[in-house]
PDB file of N, CA and C in Angstrom:
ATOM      1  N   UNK A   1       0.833  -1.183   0.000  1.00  0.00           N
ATOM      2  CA  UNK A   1       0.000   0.000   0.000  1.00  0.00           C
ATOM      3  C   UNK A   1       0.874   1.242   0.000  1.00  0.00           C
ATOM      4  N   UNK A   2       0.798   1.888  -1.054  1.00  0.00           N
ATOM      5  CA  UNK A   2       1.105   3.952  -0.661  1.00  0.00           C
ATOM      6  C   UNK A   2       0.734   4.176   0.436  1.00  0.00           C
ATOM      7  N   UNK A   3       1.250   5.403   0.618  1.00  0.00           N
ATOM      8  CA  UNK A   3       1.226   5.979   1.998  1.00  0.00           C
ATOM      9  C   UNK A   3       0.245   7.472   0.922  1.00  0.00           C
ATOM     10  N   UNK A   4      -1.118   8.021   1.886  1.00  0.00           N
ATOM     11  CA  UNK A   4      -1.715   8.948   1.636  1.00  0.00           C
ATOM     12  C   UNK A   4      -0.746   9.989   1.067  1.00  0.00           C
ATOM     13  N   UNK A   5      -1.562  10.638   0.168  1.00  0.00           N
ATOM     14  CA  UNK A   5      -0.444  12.080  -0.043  1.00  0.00           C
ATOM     15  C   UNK A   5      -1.596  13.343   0.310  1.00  0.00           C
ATOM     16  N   UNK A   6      -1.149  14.163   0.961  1.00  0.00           N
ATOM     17  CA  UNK A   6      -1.600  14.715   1.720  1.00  0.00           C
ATOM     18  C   UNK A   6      -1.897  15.932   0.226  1.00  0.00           C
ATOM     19  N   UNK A   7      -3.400  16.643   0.922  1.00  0.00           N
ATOM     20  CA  UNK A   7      -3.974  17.692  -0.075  1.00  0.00           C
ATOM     21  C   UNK A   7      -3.066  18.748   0.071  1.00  0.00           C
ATOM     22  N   UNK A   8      -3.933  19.836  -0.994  1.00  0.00           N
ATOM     23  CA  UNK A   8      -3.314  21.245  -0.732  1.00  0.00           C
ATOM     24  C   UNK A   8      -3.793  22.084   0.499  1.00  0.00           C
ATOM     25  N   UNK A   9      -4.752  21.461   1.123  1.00  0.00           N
ATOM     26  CA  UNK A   9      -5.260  22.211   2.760  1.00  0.00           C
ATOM     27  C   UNK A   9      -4.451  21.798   3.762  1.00  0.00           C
ATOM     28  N   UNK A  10      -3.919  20.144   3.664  1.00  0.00           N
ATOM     29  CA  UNK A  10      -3.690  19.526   4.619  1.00  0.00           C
ATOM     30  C   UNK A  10      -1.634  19.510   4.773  1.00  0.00           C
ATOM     31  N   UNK A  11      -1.451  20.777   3.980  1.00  0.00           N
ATOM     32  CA  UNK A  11      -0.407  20.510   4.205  1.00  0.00           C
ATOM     33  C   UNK A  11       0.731  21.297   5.447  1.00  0.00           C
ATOM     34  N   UNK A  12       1.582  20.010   5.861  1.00  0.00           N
ATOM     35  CA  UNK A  12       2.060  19.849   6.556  1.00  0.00           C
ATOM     36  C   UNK A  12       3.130  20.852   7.491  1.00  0.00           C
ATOM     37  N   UNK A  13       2.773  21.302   8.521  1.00  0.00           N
ATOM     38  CA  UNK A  13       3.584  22.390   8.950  1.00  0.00           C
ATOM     39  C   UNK A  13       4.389  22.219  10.454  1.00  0.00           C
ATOM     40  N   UNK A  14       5.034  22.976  10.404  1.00  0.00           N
ATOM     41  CA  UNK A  14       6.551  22.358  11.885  1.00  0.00           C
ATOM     42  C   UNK A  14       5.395  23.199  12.428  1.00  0.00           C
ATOM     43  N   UNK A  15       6.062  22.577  13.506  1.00  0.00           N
ATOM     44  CA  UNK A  15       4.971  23.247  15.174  1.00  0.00           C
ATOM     45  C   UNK A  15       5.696  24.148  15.809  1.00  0.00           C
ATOM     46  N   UNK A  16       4.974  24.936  15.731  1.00  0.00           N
ATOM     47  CA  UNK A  16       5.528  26.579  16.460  1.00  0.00           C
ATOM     48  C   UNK A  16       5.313  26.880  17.669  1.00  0.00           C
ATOM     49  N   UNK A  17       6.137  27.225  18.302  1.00  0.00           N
ATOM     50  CA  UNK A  17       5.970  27.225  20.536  1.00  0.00           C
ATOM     51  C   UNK A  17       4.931  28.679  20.274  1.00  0.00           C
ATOM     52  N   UNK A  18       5.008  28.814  21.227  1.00  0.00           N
ATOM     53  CA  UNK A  18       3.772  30.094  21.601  1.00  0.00           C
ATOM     54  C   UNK A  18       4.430  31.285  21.252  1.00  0.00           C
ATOM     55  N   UNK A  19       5.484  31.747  22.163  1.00  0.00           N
ATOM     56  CA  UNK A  19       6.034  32.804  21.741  1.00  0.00           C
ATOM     57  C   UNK A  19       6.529  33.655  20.450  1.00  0.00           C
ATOM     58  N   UNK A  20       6.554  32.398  19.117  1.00  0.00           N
ATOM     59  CA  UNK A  20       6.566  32.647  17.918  1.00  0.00           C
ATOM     60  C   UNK A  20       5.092  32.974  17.221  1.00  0.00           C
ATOM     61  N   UNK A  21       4.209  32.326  17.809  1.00  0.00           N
ATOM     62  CA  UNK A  21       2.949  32.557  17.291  1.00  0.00           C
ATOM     63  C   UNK A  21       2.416  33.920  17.789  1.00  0.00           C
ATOM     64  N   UNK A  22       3.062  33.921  19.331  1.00  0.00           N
ATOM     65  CA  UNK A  22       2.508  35.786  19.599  1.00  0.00           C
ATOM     66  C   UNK A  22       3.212  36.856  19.003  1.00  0.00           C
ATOM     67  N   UNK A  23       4.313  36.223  18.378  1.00  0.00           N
ATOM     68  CA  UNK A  23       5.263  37.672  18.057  1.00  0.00           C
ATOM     69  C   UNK A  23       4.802  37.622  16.824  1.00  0.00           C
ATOM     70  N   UNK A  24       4.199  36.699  16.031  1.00  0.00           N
ATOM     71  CA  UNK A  24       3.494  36.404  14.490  1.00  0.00           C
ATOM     72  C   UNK A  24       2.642  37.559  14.553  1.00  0.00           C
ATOM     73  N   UNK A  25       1.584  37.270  15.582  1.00  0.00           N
ATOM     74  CA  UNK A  25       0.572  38.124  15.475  1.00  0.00           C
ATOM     75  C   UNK A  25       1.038  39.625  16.162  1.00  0.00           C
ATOM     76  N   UNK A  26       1.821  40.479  16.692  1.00  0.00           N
ATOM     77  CA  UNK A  26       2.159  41.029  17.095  1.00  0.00           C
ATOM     78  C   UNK A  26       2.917  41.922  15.907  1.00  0.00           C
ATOM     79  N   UNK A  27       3.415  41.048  14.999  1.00  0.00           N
ATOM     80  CA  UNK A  27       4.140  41.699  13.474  1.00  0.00           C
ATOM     81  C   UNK A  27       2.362  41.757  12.785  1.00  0.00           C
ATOM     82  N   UNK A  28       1.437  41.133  12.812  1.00  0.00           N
ATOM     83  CA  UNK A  28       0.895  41.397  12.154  1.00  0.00           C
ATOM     84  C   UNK A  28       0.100  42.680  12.345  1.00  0.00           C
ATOM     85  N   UNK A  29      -0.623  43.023  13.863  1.00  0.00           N
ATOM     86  CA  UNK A  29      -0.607  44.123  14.461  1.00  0.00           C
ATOM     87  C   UNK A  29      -0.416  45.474  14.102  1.00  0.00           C
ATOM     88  N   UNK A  30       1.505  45.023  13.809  1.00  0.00           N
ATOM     89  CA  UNK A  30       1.726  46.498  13.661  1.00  0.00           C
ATOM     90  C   UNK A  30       1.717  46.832  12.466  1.00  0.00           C
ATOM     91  N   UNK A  31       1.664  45.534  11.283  1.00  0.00           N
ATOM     92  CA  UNK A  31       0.832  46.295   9.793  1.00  0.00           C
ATOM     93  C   UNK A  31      -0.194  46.475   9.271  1.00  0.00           C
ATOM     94  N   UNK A  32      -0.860  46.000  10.274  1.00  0.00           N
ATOM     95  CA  UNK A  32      -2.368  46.393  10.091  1.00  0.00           C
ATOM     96  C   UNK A  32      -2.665  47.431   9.661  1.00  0.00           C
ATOM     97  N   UNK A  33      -2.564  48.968  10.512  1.00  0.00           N
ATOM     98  CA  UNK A  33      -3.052  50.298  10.298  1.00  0.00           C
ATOM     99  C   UNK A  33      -2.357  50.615   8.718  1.00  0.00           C
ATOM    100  N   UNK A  34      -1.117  49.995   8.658  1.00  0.00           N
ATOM    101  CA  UNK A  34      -0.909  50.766   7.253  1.00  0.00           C
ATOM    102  C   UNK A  34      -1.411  49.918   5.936  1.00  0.00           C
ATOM    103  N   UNK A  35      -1.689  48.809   6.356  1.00  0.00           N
ATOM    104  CA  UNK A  35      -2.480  47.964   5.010  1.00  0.00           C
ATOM    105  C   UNK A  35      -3.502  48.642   4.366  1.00  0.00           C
ATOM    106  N   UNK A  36      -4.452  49.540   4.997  1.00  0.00           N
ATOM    107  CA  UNK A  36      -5.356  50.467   4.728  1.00  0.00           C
ATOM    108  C   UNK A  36      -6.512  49.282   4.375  1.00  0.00           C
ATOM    109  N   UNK A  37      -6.752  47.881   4.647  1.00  0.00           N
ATOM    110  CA  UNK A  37      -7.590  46.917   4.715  1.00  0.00           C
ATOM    111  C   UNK A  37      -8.478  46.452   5.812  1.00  0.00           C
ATOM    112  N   UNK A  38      -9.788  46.477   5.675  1.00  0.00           N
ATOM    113  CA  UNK A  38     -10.441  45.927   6.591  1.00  0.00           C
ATOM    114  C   UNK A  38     -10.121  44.810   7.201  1.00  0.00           C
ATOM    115  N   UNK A  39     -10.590  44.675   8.328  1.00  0.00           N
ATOM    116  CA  UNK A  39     -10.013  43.273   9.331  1.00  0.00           C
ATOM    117  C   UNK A  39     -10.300  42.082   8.539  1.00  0.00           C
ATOM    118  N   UNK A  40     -11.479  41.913   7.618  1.00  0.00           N
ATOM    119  CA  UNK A  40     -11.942  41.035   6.693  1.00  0.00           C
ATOM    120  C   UNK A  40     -10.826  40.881   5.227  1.00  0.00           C
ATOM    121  N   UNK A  41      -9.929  41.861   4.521  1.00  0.00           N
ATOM    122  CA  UNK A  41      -9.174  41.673   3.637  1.00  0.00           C
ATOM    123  C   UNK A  41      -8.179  41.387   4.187  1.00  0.00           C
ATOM    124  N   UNK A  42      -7.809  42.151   4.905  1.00  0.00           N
ATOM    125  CA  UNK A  42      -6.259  41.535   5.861  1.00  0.00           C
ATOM    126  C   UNK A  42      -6.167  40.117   6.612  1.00  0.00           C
ATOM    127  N   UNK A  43      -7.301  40.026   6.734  1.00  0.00           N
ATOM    128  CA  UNK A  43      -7.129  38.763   7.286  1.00  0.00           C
ATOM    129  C   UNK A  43      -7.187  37.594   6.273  1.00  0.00           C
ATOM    130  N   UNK A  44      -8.068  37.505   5.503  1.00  0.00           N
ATOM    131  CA  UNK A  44      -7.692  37.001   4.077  1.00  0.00           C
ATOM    132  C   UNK A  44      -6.198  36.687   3.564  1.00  0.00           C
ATOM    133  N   UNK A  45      -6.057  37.822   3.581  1.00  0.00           N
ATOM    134  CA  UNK A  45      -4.286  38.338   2.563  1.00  0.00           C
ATOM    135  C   UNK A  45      -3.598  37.653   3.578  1.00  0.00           C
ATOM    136  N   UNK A  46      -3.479  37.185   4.863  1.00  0.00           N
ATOM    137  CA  UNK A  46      -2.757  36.607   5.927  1.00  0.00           C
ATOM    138  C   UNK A  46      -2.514  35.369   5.914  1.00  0.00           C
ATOM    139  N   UNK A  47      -4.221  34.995   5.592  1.00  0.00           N
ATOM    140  CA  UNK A  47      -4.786  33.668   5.962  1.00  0.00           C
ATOM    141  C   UNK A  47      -4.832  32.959   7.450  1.00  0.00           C
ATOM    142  N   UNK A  48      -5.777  34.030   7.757  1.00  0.00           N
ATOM    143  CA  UNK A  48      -6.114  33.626   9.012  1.00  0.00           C
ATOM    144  C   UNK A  48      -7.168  34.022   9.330  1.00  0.00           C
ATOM    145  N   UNK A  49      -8.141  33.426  10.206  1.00  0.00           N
ATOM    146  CA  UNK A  49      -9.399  33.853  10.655  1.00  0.00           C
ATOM    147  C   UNK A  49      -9.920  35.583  11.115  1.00  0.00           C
ATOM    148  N   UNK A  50     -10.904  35.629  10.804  1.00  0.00           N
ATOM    149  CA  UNK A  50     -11.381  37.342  11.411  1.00  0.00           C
ATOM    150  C   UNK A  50     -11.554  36.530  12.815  1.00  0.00           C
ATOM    151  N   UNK A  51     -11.848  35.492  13.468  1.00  0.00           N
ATOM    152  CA  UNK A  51     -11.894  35.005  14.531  1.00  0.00           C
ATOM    153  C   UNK A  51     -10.660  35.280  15.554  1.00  0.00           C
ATOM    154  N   UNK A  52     -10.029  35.032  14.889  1.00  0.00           N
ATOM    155  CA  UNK A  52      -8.214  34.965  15.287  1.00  0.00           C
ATOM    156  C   UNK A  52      -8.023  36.159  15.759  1.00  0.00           C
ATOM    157  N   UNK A  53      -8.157  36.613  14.438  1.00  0.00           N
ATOM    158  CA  UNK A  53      -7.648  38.162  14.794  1.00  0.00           C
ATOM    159  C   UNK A  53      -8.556  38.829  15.873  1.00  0.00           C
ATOM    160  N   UNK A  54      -9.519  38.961  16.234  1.00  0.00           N
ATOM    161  CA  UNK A  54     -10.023  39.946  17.340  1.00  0.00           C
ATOM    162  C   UNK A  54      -9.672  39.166  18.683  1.00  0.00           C
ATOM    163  N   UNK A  55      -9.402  37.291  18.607  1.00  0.00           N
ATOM    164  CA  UNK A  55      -9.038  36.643  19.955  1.00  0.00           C
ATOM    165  C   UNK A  55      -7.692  37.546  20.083  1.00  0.00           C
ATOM    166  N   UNK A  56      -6.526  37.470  19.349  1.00  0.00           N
ATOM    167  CA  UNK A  56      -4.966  37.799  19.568  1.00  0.00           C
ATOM    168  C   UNK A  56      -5.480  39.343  19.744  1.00  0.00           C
ATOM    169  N   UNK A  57      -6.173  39.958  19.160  1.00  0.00           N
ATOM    170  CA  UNK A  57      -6.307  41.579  19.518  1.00  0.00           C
ATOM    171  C   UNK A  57      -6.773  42.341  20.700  1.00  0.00           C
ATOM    172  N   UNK A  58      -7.627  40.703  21.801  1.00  0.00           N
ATOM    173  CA  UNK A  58      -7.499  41.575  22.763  1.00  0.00           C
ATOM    174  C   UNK A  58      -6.811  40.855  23.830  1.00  0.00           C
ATOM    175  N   UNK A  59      -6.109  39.411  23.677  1.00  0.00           N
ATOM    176  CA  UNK A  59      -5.112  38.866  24.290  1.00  0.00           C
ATOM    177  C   UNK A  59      -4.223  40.032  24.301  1.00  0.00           C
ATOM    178  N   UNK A  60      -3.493  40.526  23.507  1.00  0.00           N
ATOM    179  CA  UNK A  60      -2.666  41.322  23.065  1.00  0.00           C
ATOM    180  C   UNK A  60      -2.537  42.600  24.094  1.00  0.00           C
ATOM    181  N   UNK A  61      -4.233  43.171  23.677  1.00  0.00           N
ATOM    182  CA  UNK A  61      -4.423  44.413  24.608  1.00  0.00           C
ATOM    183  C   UNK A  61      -4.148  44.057  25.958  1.00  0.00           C
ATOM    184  N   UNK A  62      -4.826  42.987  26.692  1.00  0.00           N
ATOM    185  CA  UNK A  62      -4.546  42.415  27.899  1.00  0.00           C
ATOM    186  C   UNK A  62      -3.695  42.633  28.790  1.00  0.00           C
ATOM    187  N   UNK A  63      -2.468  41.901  27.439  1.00  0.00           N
ATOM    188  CA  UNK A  63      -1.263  41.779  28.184  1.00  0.00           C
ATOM    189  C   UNK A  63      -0.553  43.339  28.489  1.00  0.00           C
ATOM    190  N   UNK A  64      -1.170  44.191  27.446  1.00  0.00           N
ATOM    191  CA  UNK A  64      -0.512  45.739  27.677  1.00  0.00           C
ATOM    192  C   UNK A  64      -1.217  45.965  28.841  1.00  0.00           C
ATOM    193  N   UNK A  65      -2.553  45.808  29.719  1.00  0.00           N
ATOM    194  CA  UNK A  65      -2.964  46.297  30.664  1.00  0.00           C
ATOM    195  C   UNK A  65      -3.123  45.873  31.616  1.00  0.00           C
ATOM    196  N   UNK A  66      -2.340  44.570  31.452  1.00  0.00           N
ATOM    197  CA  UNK A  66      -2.350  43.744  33.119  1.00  0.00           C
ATOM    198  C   UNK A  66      -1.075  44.522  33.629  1.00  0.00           C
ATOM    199  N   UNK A  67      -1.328  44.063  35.126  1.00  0.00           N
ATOM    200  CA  UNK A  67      -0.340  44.455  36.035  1.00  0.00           C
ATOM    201  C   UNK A  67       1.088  43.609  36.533  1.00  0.00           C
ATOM    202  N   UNK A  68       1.909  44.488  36.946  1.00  0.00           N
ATOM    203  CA  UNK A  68       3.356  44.013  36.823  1.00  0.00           C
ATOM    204  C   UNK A  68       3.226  42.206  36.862  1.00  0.00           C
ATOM    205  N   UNK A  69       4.486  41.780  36.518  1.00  0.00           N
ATOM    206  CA  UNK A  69       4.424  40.154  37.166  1.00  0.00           C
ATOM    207  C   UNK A  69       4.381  40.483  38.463  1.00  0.00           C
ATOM    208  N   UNK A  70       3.971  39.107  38.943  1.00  0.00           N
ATOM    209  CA  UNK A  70       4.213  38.888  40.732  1.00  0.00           C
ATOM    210  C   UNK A  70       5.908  39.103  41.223  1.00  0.00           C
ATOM    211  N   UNK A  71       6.694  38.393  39.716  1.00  0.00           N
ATOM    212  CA  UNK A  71       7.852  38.185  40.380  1.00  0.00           C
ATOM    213  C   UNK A  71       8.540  39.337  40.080  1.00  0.00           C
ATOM    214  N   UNK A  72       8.119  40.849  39.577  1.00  0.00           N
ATOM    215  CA  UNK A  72       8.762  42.271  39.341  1.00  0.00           C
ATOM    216  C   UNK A  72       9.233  41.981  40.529  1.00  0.00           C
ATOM    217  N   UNK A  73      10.111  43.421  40.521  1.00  0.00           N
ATOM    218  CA  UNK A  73      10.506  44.189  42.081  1.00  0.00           C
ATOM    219  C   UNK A  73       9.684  45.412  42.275  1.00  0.00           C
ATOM    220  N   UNK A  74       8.974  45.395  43.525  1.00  0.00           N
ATOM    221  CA  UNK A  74       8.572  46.490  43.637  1.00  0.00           C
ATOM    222  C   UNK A  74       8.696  47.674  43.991  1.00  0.00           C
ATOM    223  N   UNK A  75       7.978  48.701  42.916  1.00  0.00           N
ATOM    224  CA  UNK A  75       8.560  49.908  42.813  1.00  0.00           C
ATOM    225  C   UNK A  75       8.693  50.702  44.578  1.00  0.00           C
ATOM    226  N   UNK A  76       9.760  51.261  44.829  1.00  0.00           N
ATOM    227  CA  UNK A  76       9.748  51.976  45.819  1.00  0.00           C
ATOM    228  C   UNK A  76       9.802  53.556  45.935  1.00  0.00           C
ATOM    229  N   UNK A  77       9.383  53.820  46.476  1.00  0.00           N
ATOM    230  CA  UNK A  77       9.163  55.430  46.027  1.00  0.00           C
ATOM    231  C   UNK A  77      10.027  55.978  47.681  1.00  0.00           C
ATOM    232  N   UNK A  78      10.115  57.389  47.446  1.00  0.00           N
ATOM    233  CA  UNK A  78      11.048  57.793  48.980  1.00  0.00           C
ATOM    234  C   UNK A  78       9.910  58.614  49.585  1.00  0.00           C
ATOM    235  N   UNK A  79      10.139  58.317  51.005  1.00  0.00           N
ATOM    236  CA  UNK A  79       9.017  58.972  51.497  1.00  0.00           C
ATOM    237  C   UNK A  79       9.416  59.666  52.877  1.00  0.00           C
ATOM    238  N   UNK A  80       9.053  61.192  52.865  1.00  0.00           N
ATOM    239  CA  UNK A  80       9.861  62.099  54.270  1.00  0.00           C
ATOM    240  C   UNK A  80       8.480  62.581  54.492  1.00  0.00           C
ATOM    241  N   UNK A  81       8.966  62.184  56.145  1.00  0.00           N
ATOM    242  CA  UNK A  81       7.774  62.172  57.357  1.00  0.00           C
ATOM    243  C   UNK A  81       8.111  63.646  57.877  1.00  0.00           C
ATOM    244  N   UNK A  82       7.675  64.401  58.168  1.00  0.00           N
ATOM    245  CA  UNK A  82       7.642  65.708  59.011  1.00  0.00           C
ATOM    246  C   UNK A  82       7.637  65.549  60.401  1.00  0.00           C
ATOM    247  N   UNK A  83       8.036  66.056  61.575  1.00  0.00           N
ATOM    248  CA  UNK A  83       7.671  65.845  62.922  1.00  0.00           C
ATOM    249  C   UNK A  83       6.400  67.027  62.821  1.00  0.00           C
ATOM    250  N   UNK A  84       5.358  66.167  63.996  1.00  0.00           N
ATOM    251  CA  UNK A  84       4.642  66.412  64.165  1.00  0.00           C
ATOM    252  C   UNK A  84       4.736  67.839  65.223  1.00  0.00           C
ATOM    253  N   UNK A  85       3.818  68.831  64.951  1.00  0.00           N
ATOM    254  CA  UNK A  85       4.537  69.925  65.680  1.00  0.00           C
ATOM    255  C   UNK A  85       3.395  69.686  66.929  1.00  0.00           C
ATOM    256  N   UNK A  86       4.208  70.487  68.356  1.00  0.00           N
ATOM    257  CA  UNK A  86       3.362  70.360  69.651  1.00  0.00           C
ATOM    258  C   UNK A  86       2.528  70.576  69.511  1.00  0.00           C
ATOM    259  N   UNK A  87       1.503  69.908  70.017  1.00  0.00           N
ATOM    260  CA  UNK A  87       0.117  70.998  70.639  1.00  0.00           C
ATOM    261  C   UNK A  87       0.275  71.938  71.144  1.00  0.00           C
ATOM    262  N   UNK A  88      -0.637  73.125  71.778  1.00  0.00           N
ATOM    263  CA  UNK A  88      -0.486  73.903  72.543  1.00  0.00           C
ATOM    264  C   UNK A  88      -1.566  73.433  73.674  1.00  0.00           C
ATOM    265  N   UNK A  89      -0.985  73.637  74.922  1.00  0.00           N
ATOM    266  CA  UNK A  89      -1.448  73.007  76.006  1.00  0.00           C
ATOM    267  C   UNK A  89      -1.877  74.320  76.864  1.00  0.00           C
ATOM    268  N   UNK A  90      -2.778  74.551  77.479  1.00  0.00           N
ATOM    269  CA  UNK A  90      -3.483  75.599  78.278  1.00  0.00           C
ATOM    270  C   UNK A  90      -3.777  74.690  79.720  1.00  0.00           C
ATOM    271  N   UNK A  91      -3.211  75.599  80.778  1.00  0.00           N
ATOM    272  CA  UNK A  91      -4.069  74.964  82.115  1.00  0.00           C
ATOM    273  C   UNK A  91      -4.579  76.406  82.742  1.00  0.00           C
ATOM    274  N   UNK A  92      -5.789  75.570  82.606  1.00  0.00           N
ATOM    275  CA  UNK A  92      -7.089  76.829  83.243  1.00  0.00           C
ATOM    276  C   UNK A  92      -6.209  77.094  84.541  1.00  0.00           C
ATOM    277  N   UNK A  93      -7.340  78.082  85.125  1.00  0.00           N
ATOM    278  CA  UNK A  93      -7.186  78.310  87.116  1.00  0.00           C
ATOM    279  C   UNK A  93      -7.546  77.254  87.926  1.00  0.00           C
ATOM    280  N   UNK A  94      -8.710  76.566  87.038  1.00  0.00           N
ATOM    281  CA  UNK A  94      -8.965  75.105  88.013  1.00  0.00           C
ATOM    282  C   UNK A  94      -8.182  74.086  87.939  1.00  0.00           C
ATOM    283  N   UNK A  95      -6.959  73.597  87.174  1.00  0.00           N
ATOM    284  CA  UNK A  95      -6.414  72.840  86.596  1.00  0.00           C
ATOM    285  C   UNK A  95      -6.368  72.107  85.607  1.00  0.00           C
ATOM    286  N   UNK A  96      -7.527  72.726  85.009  1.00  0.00           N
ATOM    287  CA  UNK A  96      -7.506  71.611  83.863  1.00  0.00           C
ATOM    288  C   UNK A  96      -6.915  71.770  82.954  1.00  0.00           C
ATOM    289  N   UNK A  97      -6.913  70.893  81.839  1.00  0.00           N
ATOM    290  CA  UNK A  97      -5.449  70.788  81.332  1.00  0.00           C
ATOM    291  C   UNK A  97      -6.224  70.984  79.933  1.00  0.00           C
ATOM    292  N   UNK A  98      -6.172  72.136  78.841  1.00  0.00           N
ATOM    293  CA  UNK A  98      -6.519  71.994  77.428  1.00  0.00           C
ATOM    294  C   UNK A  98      -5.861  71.898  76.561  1.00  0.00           C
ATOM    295  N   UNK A  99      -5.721  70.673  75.537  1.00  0.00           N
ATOM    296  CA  UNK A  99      -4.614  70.267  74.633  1.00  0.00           C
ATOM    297  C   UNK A  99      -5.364  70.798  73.348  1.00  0.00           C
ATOM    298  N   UNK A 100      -4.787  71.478  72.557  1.00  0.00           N
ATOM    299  CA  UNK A 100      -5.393  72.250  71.244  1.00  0.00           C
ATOM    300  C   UNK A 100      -3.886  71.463  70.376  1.00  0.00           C
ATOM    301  N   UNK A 101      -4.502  70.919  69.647  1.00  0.00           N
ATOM    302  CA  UNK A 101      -3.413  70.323  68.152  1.00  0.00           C
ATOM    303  C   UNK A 101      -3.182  71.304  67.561  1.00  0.00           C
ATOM    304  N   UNK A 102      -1.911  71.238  67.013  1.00  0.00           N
ATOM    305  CA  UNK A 102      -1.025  72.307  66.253  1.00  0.00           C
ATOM    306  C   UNK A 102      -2.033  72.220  65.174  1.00  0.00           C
ATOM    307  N   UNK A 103      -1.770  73.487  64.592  1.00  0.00           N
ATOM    308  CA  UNK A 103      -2.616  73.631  63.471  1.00  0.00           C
ATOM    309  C   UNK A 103      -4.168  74.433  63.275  1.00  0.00           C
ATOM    310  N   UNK A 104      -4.665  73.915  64.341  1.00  0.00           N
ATOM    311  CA  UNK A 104      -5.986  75.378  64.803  1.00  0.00           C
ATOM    312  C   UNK A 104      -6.006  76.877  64.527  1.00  0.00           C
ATOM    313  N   UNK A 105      -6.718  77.093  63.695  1.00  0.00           N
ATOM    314  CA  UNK A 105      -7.132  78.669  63.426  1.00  0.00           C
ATOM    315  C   UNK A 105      -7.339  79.700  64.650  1.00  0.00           C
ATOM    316  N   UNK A 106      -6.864  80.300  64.382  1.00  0.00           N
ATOM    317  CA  UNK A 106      -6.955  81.593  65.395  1.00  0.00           C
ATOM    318  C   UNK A 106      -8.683  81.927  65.963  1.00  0.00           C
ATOM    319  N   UNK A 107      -9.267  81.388  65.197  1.00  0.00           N
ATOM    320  CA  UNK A 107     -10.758  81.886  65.109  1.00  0.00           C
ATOM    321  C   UNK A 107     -11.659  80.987  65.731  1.00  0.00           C
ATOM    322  N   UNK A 108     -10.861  79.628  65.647  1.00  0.00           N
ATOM    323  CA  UNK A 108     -11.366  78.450  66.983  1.00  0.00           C
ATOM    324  C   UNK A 108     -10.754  78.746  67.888  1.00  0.00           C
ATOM    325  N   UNK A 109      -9.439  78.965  68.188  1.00  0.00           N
ATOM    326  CA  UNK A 109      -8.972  78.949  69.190  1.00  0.00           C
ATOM    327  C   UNK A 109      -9.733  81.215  70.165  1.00  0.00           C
ATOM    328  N   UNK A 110      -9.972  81.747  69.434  1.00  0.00           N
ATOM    329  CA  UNK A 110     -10.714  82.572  70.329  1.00  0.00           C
ATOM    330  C   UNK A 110     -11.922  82.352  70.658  1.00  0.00           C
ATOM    331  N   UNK A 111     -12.734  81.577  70.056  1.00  0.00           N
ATOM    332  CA  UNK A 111     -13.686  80.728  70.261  1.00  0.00           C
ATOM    333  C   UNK A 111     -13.866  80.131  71.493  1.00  0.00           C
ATOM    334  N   UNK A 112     -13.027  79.165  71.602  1.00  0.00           N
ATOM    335  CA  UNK A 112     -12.850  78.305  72.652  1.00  0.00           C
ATOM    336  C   UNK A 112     -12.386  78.870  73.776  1.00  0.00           C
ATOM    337  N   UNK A 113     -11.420  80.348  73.802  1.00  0.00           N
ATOM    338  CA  UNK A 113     -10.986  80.869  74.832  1.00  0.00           C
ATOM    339  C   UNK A 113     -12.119  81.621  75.484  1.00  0.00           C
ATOM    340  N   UNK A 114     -13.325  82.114  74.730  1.00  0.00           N
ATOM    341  CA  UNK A 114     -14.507  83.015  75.071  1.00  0.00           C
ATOM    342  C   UNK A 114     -15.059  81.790  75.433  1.00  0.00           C
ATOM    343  N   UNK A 115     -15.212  80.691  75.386  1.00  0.00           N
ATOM    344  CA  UNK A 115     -16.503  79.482  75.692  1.00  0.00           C
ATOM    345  C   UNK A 115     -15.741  79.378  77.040  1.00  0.00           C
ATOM    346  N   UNK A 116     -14.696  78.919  76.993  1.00  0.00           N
ATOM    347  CA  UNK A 116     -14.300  78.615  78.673  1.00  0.00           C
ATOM    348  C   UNK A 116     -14.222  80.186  80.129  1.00  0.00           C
ATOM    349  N   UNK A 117     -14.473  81.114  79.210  1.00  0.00           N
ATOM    350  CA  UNK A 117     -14.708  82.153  79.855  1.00  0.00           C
ATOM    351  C   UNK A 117     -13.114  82.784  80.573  1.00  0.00           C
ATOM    352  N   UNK A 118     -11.967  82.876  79.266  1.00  0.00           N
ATOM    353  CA  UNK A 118     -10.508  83.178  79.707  1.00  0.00           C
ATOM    354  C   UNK A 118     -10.247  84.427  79.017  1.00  0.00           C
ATOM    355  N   UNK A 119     -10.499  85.338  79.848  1.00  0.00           N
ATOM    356  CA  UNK A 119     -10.430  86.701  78.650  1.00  0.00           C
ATOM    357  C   UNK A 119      -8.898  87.088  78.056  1.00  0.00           C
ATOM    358  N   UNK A 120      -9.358  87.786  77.020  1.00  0.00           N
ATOM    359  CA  UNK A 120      -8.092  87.787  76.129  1.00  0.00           C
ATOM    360  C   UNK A 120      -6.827  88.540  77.240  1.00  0.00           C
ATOM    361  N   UNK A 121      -5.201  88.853  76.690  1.00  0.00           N
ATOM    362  CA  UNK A 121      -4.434  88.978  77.401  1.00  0.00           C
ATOM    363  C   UNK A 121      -4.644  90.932  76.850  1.00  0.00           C
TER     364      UNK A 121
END
């Protein structure tokens, strides 16, 4: 017996790892815009599915908008802390003790000096 001879569809092609098939479509990508061809002629002229092409087109996009690998290094940025400035601390005539946080407006703090009944100096 012969051995089949294979058609003109069925013919025979080396097997390509992944990374050749994404950089395939990745060259094809970037001639797209200047082919001046619809996704339907270009893909034709390629020979490859309009199927194909919109799967790899948004695999593609994907990969531009996923986030770092796990195994990046992560970015570090520098970061300067300020000391925190005192409160200002008031002790009434009775003893009590009023802690006002740095930073209070003049306009609370006369406020608060007329509510506790401490007339101005």
């Amino acid at each position: 017996m012969s051995e089949p001879a294979l058609g003109a569809a069925e013919v025979a092609r080396p097997p390509r790892s992944r990374a050749a098939t994404r950089q395939r479509w990745v060259e094809r990508f970037d001639s797209f815009p200047a082919s001046g061809l619809s996704p339907a002629e270009f893909c034709a002229r390629e020979g490859v599915s309009v199927a194909s092409f919109y799967l790899w087109k948004r695999r593609l996009a994907a990969e531009n908008t996923s986030p770092a690998p796990k195994d990046a290094a992560p970015r570090l940025l520098p970061v300067c802390f300020q000391e925190p400035a005192a409160p200002i601390e008031l002790v009434l005539p009775g003893g009590t003790l009023v802690r006002i946080a740095a930073g209070a407006d003049e306009a609370t703090l006369r406020c608060l000096l007329q509510l506790l009944g401490v007339s101005p100096c």
